[in-house]
N, C-alpha and C. Protein backbone atom coordinates (compact mmCIF):
# COMPACT_ATOMS: atom_id res chain seq x y z
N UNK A 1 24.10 -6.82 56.58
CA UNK A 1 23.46 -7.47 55.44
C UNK A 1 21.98 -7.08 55.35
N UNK A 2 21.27 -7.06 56.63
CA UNK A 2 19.47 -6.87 56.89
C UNK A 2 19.50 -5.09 55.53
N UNK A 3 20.33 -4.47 56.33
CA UNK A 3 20.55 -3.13 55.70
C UNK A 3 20.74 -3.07 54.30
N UNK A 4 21.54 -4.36 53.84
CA UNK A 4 21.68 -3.99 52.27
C UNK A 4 20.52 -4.27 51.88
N UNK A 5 19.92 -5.30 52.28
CA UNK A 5 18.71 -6.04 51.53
C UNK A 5 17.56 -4.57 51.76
N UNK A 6 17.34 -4.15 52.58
CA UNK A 6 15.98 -2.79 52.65
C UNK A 6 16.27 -2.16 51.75
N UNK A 7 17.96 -1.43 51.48
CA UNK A 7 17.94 -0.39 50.74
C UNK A 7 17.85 -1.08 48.95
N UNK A 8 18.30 -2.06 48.56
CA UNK A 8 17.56 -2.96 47.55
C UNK A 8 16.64 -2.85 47.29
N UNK A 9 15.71 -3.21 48.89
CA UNK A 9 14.29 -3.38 47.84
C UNK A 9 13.69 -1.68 48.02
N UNK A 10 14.02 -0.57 48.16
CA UNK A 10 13.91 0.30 48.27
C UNK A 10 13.83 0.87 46.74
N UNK A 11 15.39 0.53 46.52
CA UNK A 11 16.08 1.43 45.18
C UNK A 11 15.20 0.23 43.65
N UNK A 12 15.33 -0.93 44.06
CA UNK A 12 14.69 -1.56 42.94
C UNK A 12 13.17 -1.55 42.49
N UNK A 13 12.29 -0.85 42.88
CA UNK A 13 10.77 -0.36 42.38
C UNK A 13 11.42 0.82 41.33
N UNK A 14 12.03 1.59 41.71
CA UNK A 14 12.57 2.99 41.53
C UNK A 14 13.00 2.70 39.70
N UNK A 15 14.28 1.82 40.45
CA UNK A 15 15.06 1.34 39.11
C UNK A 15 14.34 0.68 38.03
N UNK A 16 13.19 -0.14 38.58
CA UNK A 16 12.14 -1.05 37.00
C UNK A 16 11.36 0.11 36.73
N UNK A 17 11.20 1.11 37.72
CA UNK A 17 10.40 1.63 36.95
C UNK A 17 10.75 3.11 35.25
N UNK A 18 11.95 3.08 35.97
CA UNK A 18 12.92 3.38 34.96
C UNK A 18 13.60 3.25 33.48
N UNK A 19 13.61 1.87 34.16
CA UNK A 19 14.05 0.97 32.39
C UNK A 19 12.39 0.78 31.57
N UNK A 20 11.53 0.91 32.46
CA UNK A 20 10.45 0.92 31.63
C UNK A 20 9.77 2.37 31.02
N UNK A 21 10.75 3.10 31.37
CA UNK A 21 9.94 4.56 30.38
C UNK A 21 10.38 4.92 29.00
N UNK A 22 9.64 5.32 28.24
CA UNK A 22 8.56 6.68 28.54
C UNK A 22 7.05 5.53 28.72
N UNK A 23 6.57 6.14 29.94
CA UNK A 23 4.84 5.27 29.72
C UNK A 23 4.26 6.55 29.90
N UNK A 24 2.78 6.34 30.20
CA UNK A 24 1.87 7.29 30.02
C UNK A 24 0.95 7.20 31.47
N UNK A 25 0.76 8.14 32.15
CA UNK A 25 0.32 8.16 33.48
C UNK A 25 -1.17 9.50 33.57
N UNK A 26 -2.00 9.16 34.47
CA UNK A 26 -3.33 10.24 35.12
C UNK A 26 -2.34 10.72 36.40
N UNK A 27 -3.23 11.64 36.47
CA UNK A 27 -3.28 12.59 37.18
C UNK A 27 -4.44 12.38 38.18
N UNK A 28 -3.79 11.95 39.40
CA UNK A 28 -4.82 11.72 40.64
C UNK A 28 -4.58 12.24 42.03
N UNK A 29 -5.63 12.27 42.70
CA UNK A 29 -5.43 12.53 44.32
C UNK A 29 -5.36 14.05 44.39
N UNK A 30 -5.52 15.21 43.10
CA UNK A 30 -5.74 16.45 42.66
C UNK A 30 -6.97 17.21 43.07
N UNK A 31 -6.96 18.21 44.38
CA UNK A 31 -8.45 18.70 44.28
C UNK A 31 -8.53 19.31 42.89
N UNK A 32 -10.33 19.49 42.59
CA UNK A 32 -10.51 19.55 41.71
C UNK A 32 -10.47 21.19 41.55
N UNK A 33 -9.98 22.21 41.98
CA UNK A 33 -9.74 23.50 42.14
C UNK A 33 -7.75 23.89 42.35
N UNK A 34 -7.62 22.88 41.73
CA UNK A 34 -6.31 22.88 42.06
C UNK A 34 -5.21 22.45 40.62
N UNK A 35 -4.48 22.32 40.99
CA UNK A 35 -3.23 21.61 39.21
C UNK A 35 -2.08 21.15 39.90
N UNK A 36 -1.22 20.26 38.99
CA UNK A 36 -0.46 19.95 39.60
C UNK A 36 0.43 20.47 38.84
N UNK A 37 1.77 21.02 39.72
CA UNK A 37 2.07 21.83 38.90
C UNK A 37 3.85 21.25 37.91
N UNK A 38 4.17 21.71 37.38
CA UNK A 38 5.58 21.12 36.90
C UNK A 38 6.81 22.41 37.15
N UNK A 39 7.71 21.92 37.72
CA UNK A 39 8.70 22.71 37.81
C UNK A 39 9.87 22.41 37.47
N UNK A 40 10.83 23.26 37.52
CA UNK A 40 11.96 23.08 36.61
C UNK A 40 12.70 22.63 37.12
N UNK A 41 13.00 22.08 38.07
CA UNK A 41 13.75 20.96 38.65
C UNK A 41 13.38 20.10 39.71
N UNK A 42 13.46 19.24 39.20
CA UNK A 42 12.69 18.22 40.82
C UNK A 42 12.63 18.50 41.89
N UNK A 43 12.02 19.42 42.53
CA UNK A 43 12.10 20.34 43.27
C UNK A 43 11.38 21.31 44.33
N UNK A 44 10.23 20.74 45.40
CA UNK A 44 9.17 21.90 45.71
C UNK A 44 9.71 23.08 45.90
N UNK A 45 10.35 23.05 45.49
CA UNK A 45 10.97 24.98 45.83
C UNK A 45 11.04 25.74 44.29
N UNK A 46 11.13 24.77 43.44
CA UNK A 46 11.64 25.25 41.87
C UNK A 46 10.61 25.82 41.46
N UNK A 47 11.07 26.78 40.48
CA UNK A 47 10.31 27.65 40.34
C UNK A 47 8.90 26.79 39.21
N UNK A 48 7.95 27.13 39.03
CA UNK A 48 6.52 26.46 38.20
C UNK A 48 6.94 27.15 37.21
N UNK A 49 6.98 26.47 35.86
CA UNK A 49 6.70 26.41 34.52
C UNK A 49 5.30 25.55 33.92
N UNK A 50 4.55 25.11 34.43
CA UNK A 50 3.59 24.49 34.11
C UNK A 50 2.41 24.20 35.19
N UNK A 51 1.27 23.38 34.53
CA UNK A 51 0.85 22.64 35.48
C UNK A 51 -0.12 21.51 34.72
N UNK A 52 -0.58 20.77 35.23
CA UNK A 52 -1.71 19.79 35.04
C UNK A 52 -3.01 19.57 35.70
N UNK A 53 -4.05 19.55 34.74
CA UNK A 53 -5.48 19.74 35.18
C UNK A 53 -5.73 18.04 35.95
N UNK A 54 -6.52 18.58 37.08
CA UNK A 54 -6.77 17.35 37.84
C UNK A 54 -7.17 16.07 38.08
N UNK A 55 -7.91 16.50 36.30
CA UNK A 55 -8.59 14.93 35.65
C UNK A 55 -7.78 14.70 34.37
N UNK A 56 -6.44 15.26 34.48
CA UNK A 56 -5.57 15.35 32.91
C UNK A 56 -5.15 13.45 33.12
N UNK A 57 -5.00 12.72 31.91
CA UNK A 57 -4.68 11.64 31.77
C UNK A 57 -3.74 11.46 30.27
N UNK A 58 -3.24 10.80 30.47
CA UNK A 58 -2.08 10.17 29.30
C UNK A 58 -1.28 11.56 29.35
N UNK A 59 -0.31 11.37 30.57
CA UNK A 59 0.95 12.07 30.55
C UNK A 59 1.93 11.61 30.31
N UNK A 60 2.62 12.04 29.09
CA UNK A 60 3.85 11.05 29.15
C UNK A 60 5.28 11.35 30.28
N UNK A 61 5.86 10.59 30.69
CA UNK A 61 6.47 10.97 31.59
C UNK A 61 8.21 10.18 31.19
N UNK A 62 8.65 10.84 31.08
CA UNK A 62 10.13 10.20 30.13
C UNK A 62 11.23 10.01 31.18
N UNK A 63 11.45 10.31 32.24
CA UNK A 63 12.51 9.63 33.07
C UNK A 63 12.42 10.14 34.54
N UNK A 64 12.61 9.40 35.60
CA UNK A 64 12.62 9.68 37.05
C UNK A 64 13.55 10.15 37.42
N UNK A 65 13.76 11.29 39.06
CA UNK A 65 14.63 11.52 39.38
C UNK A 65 15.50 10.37 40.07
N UNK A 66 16.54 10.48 40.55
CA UNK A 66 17.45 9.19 41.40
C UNK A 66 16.07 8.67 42.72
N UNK A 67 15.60 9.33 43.30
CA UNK A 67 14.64 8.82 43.93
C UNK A 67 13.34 8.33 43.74
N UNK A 68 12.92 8.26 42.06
CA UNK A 68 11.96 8.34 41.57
C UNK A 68 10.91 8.82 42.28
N UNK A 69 10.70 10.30 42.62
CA UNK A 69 10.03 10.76 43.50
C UNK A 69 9.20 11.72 42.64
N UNK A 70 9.89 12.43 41.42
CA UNK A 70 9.81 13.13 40.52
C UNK A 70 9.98 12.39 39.10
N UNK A 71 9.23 12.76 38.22
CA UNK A 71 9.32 12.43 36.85
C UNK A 71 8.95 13.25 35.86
N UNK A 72 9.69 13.83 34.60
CA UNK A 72 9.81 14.61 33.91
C UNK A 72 8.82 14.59 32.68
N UNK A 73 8.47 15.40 32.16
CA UNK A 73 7.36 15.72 31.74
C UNK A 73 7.51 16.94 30.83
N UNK A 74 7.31 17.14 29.22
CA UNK A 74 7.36 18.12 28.67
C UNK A 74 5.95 18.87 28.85
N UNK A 75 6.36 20.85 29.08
CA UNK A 75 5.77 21.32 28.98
C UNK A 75 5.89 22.53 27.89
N UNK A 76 4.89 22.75 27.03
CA UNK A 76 5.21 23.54 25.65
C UNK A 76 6.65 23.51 25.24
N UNK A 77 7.46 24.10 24.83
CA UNK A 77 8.78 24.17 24.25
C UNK A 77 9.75 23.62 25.66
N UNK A 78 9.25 23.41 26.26
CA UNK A 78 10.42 22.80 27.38
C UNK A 78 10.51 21.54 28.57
N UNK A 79 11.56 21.15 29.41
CA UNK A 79 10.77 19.58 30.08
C UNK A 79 11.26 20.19 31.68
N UNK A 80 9.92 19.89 32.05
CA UNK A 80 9.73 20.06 33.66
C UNK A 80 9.82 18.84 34.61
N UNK A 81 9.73 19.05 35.85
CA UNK A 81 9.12 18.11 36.60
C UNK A 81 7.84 17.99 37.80
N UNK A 82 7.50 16.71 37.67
CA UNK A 82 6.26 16.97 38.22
C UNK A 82 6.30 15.45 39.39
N UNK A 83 5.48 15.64 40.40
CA UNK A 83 5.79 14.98 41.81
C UNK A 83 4.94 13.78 41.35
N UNK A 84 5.50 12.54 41.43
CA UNK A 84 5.02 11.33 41.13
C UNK A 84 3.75 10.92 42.01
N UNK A 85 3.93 11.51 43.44
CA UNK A 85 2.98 11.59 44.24
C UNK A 85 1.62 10.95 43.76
N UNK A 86 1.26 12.25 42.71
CA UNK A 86 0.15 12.77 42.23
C UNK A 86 -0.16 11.87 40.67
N UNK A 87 0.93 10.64 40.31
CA UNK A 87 0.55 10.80 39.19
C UNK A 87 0.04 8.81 39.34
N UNK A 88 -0.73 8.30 38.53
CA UNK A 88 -0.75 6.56 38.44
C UNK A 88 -0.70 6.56 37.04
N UNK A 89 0.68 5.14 36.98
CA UNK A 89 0.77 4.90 35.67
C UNK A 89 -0.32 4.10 34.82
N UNK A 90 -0.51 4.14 33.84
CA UNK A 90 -2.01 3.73 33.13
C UNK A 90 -1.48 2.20 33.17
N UNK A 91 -1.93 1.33 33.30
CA UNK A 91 -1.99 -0.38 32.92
C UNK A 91 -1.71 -0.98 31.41
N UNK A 92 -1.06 -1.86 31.29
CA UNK A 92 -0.72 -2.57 30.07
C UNK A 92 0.30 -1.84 28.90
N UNK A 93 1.24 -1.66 29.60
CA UNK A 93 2.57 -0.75 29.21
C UNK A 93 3.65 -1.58 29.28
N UNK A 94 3.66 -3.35 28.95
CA UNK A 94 5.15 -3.74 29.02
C UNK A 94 6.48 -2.84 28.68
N UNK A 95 7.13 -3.25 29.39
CA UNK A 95 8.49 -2.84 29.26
C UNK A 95 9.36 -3.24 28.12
N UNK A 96 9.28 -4.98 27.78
CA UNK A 96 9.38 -5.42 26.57
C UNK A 96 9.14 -5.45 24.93
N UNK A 97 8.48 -4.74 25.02
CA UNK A 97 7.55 -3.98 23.80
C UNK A 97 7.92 -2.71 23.35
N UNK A 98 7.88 -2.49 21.87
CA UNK A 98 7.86 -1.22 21.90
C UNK A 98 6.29 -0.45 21.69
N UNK A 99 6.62 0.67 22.65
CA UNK A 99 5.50 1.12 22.96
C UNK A 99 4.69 2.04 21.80
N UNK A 100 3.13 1.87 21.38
CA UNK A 100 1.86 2.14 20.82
C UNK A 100 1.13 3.03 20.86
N UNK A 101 0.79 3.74 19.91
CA UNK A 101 1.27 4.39 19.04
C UNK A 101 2.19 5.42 18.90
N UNK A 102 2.74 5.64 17.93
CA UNK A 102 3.98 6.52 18.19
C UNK A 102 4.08 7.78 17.24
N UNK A 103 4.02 8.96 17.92
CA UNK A 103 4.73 10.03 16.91
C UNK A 103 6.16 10.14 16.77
N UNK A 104 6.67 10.07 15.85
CA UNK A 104 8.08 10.38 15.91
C UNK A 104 8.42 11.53 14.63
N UNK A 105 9.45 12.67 15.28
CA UNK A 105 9.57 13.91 14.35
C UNK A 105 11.39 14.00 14.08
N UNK A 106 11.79 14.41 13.16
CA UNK A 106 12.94 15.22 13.19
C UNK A 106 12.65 16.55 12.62
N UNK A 107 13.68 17.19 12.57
CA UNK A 107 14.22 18.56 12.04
C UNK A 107 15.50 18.59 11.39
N UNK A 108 15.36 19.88 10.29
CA UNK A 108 16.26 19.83 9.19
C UNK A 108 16.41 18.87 8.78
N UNK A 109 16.41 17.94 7.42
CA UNK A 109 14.97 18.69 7.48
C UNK A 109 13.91 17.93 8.01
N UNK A 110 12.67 18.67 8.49
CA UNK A 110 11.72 18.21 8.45
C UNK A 110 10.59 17.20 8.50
N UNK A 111 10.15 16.61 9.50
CA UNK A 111 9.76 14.73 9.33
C UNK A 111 9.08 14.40 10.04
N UNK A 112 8.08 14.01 9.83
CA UNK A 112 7.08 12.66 11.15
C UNK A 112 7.08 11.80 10.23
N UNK A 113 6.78 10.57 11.66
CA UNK A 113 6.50 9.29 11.10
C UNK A 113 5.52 8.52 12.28
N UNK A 114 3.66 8.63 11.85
CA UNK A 114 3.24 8.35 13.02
C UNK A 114 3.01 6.84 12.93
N UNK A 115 3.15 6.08 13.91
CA UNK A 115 3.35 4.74 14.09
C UNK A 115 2.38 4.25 14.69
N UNK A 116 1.13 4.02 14.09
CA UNK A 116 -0.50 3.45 14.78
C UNK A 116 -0.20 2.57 15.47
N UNK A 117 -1.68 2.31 16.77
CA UNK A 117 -1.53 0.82 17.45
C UNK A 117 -1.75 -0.38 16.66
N UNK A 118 -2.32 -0.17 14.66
CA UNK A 118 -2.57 -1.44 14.20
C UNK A 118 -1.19 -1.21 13.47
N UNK A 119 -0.81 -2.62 12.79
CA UNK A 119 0.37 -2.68 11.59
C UNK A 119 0.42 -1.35 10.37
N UNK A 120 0.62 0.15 10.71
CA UNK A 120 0.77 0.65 9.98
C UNK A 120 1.20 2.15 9.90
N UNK A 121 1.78 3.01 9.01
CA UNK A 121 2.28 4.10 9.42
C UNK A 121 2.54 4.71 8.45
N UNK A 122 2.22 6.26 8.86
CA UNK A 122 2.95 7.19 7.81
C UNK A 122 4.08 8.04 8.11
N UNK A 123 4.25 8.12 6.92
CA UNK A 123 5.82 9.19 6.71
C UNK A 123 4.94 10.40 5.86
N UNK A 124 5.75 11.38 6.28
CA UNK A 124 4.99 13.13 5.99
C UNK A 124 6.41 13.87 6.25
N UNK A 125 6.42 14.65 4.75
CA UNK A 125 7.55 15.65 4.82
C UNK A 125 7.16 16.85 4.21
N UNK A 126 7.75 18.03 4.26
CA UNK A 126 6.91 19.17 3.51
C UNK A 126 7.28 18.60 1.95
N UNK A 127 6.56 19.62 1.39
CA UNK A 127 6.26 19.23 -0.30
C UNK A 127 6.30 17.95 -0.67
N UNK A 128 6.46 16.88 0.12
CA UNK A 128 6.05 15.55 -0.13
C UNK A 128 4.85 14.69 -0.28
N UNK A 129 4.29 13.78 -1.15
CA UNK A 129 2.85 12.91 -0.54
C UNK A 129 2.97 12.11 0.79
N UNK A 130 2.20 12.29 1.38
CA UNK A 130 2.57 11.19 2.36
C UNK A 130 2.88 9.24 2.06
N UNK A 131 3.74 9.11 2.96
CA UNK A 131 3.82 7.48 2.38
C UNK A 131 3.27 6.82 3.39
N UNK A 132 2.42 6.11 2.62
CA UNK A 132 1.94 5.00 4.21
C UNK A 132 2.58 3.54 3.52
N UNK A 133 3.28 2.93 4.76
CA UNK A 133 2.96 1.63 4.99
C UNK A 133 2.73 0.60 5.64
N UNK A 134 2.67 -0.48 5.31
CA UNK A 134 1.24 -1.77 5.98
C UNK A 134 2.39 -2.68 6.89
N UNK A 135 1.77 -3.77 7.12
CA UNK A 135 2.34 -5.05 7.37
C UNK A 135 3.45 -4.45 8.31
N UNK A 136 2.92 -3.64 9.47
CA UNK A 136 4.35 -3.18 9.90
C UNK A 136 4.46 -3.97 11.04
N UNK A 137 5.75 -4.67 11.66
CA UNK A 137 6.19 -5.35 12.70
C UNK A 137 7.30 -5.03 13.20
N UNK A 138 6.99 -5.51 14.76
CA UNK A 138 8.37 -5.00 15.45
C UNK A 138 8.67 -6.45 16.04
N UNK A 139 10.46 -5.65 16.48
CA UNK A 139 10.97 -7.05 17.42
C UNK A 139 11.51 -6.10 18.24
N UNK A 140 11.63 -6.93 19.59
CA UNK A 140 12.64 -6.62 20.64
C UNK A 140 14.16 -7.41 20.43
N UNK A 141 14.85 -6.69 20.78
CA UNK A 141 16.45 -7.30 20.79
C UNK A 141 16.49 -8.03 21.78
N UNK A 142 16.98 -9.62 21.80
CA UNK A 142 17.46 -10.61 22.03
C UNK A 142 17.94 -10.10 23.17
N UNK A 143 18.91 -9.17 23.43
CA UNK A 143 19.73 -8.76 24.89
C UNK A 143 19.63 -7.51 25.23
N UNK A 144 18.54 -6.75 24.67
CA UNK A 144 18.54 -5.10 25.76
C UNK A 144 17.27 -5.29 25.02
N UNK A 145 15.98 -5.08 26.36
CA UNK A 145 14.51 -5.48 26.00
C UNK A 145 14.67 -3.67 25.96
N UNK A 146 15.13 -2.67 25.79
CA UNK A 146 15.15 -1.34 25.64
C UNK A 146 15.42 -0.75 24.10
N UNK A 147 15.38 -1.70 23.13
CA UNK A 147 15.92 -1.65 21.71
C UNK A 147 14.82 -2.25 20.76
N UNK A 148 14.68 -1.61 19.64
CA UNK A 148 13.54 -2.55 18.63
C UNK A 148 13.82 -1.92 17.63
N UNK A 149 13.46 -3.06 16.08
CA UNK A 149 13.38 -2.90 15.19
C UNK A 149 11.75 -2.58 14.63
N UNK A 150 11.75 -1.95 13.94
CA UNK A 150 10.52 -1.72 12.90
C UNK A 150 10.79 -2.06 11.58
N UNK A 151 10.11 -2.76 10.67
CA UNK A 151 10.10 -2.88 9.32
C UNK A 151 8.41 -2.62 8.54
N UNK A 152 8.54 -2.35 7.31
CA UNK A 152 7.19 -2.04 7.13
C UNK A 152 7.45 -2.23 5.28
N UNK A 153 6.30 -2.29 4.83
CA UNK A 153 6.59 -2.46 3.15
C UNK A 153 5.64 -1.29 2.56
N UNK A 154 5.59 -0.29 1.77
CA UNK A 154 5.67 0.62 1.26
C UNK A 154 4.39 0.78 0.35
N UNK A 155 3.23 1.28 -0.24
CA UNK A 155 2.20 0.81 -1.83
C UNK A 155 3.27 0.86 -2.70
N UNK A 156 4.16 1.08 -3.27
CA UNK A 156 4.52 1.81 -4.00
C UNK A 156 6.48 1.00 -4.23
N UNK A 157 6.23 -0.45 -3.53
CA UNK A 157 7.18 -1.25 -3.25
C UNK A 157 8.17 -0.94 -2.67
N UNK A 158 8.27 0.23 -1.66
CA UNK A 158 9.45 0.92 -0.79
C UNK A 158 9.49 0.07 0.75
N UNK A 159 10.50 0.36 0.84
CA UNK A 159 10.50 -0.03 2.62
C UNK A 159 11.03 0.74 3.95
N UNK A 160 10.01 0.62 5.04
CA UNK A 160 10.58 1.51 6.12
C UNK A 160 11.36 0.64 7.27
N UNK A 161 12.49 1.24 7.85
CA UNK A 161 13.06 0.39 8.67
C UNK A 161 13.64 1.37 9.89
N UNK A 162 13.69 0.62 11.16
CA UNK A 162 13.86 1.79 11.88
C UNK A 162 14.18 0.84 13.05
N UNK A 163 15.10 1.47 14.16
CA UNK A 163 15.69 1.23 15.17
C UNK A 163 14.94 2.12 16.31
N UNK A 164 14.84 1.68 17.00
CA UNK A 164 13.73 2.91 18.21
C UNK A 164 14.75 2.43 19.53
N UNK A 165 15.15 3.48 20.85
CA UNK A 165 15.21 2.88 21.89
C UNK A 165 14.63 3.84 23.10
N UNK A 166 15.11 2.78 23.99
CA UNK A 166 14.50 3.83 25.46
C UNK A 166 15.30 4.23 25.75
N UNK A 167 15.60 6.04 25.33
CA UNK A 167 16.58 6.60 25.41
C UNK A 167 16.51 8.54 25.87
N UNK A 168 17.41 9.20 26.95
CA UNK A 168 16.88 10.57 26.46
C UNK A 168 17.49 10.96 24.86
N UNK A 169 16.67 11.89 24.44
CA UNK A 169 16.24 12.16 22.92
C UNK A 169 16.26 13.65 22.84
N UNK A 170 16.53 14.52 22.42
CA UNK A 170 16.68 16.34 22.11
C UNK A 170 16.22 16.34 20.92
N UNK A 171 15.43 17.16 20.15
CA UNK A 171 15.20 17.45 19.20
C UNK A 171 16.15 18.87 18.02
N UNK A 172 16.67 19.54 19.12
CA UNK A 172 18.12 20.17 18.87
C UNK A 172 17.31 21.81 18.17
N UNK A 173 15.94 21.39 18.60
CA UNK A 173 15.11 23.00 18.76
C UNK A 173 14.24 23.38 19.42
N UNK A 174 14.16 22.73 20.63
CA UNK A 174 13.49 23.31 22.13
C UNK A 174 14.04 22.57 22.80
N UNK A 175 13.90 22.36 24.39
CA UNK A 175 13.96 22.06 25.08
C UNK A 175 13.48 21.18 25.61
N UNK A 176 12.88 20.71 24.90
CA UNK A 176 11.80 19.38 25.34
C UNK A 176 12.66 18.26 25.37
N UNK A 177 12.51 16.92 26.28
CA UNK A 177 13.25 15.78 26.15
C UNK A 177 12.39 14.86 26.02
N UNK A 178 12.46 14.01 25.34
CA UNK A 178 11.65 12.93 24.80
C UNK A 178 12.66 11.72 25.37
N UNK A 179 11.87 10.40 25.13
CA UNK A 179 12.31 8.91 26.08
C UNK A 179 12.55 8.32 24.70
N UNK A 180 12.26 8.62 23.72
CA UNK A 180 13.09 7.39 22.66
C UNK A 180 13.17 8.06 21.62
N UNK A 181 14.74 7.19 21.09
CA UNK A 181 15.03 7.98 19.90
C UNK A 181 14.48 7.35 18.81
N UNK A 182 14.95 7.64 17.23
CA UNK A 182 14.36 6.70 16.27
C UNK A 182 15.63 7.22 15.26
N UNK A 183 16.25 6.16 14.46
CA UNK A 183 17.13 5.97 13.68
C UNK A 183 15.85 5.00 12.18
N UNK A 184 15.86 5.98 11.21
CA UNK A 184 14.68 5.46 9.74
C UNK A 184 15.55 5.74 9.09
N UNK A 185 15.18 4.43 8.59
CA UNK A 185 15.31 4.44 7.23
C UNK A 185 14.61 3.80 6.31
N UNK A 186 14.56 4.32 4.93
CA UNK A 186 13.66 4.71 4.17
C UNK A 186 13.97 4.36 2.31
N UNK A 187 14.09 3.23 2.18
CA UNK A 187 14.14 2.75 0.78
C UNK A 187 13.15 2.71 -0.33
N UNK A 188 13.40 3.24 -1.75
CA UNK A 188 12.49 3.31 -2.47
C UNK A 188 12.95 3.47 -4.03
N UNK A 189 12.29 3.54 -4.84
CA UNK A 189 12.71 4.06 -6.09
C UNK A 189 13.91 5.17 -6.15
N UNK A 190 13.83 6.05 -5.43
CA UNK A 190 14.55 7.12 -5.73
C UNK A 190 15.70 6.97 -5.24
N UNK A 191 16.19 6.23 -4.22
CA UNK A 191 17.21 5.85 -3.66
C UNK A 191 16.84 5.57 -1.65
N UNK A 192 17.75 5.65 -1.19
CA UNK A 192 17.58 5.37 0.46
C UNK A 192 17.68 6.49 1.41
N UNK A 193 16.71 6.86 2.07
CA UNK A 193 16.78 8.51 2.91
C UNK A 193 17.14 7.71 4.49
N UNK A 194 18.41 7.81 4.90
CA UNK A 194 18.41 8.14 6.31
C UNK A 194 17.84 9.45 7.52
N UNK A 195 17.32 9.10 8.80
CA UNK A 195 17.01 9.98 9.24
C UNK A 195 16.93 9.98 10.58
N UNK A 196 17.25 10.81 11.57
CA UNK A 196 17.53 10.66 12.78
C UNK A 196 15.90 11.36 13.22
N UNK A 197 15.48 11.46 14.55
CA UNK A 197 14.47 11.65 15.25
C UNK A 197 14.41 11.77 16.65
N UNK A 198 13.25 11.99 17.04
CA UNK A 198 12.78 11.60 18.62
C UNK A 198 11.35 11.23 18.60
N UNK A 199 11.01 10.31 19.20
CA UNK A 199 9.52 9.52 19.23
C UNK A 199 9.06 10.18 20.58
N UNK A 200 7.76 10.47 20.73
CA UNK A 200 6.87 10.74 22.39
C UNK A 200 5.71 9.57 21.71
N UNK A 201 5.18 9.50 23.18
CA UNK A 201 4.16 8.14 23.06
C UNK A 201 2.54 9.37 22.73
N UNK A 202 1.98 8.32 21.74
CA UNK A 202 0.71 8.87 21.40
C UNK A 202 -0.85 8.17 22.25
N UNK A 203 -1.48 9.26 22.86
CA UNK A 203 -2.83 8.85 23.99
C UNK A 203 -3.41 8.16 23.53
């Protein structure tokens, strides 16, 4: 029994810290002649695809390995990993919340929707005006604090609505993996635009 209880409290730091990503972490304990580097599989042997400057801060870091020893990290068109060792997560990142501010993009076509830390946000598509709107609020779901709604009201009397979770996310044209998806939608005069996505957290 002594044995189950160690490896518990072992595996359970690991595991909260899990259900609480994507957060945003510095880069510490780095000489300053040095980087930390990201490789392609959790791995000191894997080969380096990246690295990080020694005073780099607001990394987003989208999911741990089984040992949370390693945590993944996009680098240009693709997602690496990089040794947790080296990294401290920034403060005031509930888990319950959805997390502030947010870019979120699709493809084919085409789409952001950036989601400020105050009540408000735009939508941007090519040959489109941008739409902003106000009064925007979220909720957490009642039974998976990993789920949220967005609603928002439109100038122009439209409405944005959107489902976000803590989830892996592909964009389905690099390699990059993002921690939450986003399901919008988008009511207005012209009729209702559905749209699928992936959100990364904004510094």
């Amino acid at each position: 029994m002594k044995w189950l209880c160690a490896l518990f409290l072992l595996v359970a730091p690991a595991f909260a810290a899990a259900q609480s990503l994507p957060a945003l972490y510095d880069v510490e304990g780095v000489a300053e002649e040095d980087v930390l580097n990201i490789r392609a599989l959790p791995d000191a042997s894997a080969p380096i695809i990246g690295g990080l400057a020694p005073d780099r801060t607001g990394v987003e870091i989208t999911r741990l390995n089984e040992r949370g020893t390693w945590g993944r990290v996009n680098a240009g068109d693709r997602a690496g990993w990089a040794s947790m060792y080296y990294l401290a997560r920034q403060p005031g990142q509930p888990a319950g919340r959805l997390p502030r501010p947010l870019l979120c993009t699709g493809t084919e076509p085409f789409w952001s929707l950036e989601i400020g830390a105050d009540p408000s946000a735009i939508f941007e598509a090519p040959g489109q005006a941008p739409r902003r709107y106000r009064n925007l609020w979220a909720v957490t779901s009642a039974n998976r604090t990993d789920r949220y709604a967005v609603m928002g009201d439109g100038s122009d009397n439209s409405r944005l609505s959107a489902m976000i979770g803590r989830t892996t996310c592909t964009d389905g044209m690099s390699d990059r993996a993002y921690g939450l998806d986003i399901g919008l939608l988008l009511r207005g005069g012209d009729g209702t635009d559905f749209l699928s996505g992936c959100c990364r957290l904004q510094r």
